[in-house]
C-alpha atoms as a PDB file:
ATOM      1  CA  UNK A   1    -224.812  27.267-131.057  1.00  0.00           C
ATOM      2  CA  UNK A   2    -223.767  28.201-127.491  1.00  0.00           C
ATOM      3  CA  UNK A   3    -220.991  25.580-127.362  1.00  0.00           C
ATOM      4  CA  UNK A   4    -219.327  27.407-130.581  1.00  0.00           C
ATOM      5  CA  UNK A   5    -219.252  30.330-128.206  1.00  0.00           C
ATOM      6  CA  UNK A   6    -217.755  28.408-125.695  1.00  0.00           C
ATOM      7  CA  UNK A   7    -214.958  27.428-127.841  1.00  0.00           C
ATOM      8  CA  UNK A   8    -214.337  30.441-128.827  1.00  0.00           C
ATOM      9  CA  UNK A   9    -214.342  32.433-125.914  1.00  0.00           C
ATOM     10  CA  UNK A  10    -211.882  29.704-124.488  1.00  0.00           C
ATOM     11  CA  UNK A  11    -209.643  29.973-127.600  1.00  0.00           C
ATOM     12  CA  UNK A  12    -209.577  33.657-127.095  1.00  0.00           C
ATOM     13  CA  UNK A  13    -208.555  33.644-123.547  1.00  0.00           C
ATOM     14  CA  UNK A  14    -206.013  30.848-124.164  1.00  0.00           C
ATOM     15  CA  UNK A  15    -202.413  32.869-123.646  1.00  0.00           C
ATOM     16  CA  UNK A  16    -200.344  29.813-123.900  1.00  0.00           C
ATOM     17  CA  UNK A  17    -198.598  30.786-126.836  1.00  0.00           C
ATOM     18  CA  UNK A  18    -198.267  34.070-126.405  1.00  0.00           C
ATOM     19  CA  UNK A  19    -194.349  33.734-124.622  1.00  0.00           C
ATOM     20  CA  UNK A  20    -193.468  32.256-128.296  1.00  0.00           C
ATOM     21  CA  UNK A  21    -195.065  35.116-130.483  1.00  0.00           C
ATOM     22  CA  UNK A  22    -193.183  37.468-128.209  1.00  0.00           C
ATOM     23  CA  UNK A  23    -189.837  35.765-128.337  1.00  0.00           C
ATOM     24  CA  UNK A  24    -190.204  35.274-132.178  1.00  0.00           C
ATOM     25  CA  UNK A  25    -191.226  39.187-132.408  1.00  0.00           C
ATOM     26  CA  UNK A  26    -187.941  40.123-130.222  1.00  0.00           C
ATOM     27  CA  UNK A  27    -185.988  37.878-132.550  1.00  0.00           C
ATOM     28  CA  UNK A  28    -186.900  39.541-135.553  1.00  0.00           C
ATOM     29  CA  UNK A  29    -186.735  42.912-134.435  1.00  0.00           C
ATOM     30  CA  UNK A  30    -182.783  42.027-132.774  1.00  0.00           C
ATOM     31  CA  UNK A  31    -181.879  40.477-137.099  1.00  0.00           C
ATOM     32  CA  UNK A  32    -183.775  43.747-138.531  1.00  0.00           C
ATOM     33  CA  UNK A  33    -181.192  46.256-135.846  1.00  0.00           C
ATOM     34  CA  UNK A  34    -178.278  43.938-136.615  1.00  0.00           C
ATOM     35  CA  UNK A  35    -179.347  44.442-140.920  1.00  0.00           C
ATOM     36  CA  UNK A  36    -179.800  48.426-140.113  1.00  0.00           C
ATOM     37  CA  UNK A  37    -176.663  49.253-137.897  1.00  0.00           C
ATOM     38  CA  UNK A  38    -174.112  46.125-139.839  1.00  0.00           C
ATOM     39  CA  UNK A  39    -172.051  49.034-140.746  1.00  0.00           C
ATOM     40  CA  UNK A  40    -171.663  50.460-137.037  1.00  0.00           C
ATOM     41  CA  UNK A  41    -171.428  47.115-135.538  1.00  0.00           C
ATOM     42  CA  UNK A  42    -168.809  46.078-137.276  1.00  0.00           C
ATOM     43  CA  UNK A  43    -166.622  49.219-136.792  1.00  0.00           C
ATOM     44  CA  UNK A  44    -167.182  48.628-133.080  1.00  0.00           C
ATOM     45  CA  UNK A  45    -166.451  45.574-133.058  1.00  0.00           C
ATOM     46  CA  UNK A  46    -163.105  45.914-135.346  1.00  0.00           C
ATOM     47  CA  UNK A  47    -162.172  48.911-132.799  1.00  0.00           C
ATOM     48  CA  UNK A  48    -162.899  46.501-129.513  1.00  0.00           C
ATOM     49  CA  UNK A  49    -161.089  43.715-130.914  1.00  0.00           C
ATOM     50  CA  UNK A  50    -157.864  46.244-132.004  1.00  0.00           C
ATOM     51  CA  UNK A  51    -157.643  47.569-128.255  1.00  0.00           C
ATOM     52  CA  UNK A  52    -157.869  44.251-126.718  1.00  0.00           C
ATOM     53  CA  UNK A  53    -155.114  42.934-129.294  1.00  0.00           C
ATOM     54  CA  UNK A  54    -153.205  46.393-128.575  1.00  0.00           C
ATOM     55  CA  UNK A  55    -153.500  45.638-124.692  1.00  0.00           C
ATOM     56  CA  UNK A  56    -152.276  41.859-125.390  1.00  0.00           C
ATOM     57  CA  UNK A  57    -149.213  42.898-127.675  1.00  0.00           C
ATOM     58  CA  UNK A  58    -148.345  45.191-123.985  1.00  0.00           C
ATOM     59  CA  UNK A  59    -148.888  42.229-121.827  1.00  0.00           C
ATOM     60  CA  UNK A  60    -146.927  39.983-123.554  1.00  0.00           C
ATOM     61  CA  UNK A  61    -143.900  42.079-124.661  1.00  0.00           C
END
């Protein structure tokens, strides 16, 4: 009975997954901002891309 103990007590103190549960967790919290704020991120990103295309336009004229 002690060496089930064992195990488990070495299972439990085992952290060499932990780096993947945390990337997976920051991954799915980054999809569930991008699903919230698609709206917002979009009209930045339509407003960054219009200066940038405004700036070209003076460049090149």
């Amino acid at each position: 009975m002690g060496w089930i103990k064992n195990i488990w007590i070495d299972f439990w103190r085992d952290e060499s997954g932990m780096g993947v549960v945390e990337i997976i967790l920051i991954i799915v919290v980054l999809i569930a901002m991008v699903v919230i704020f698609k709206e917002q991120i979009t009209t930045l990103v339509n407003s960054i891309w219009e200066s940038i295309n405004g700036s070209a336009k003076k460049v090149y004229s």
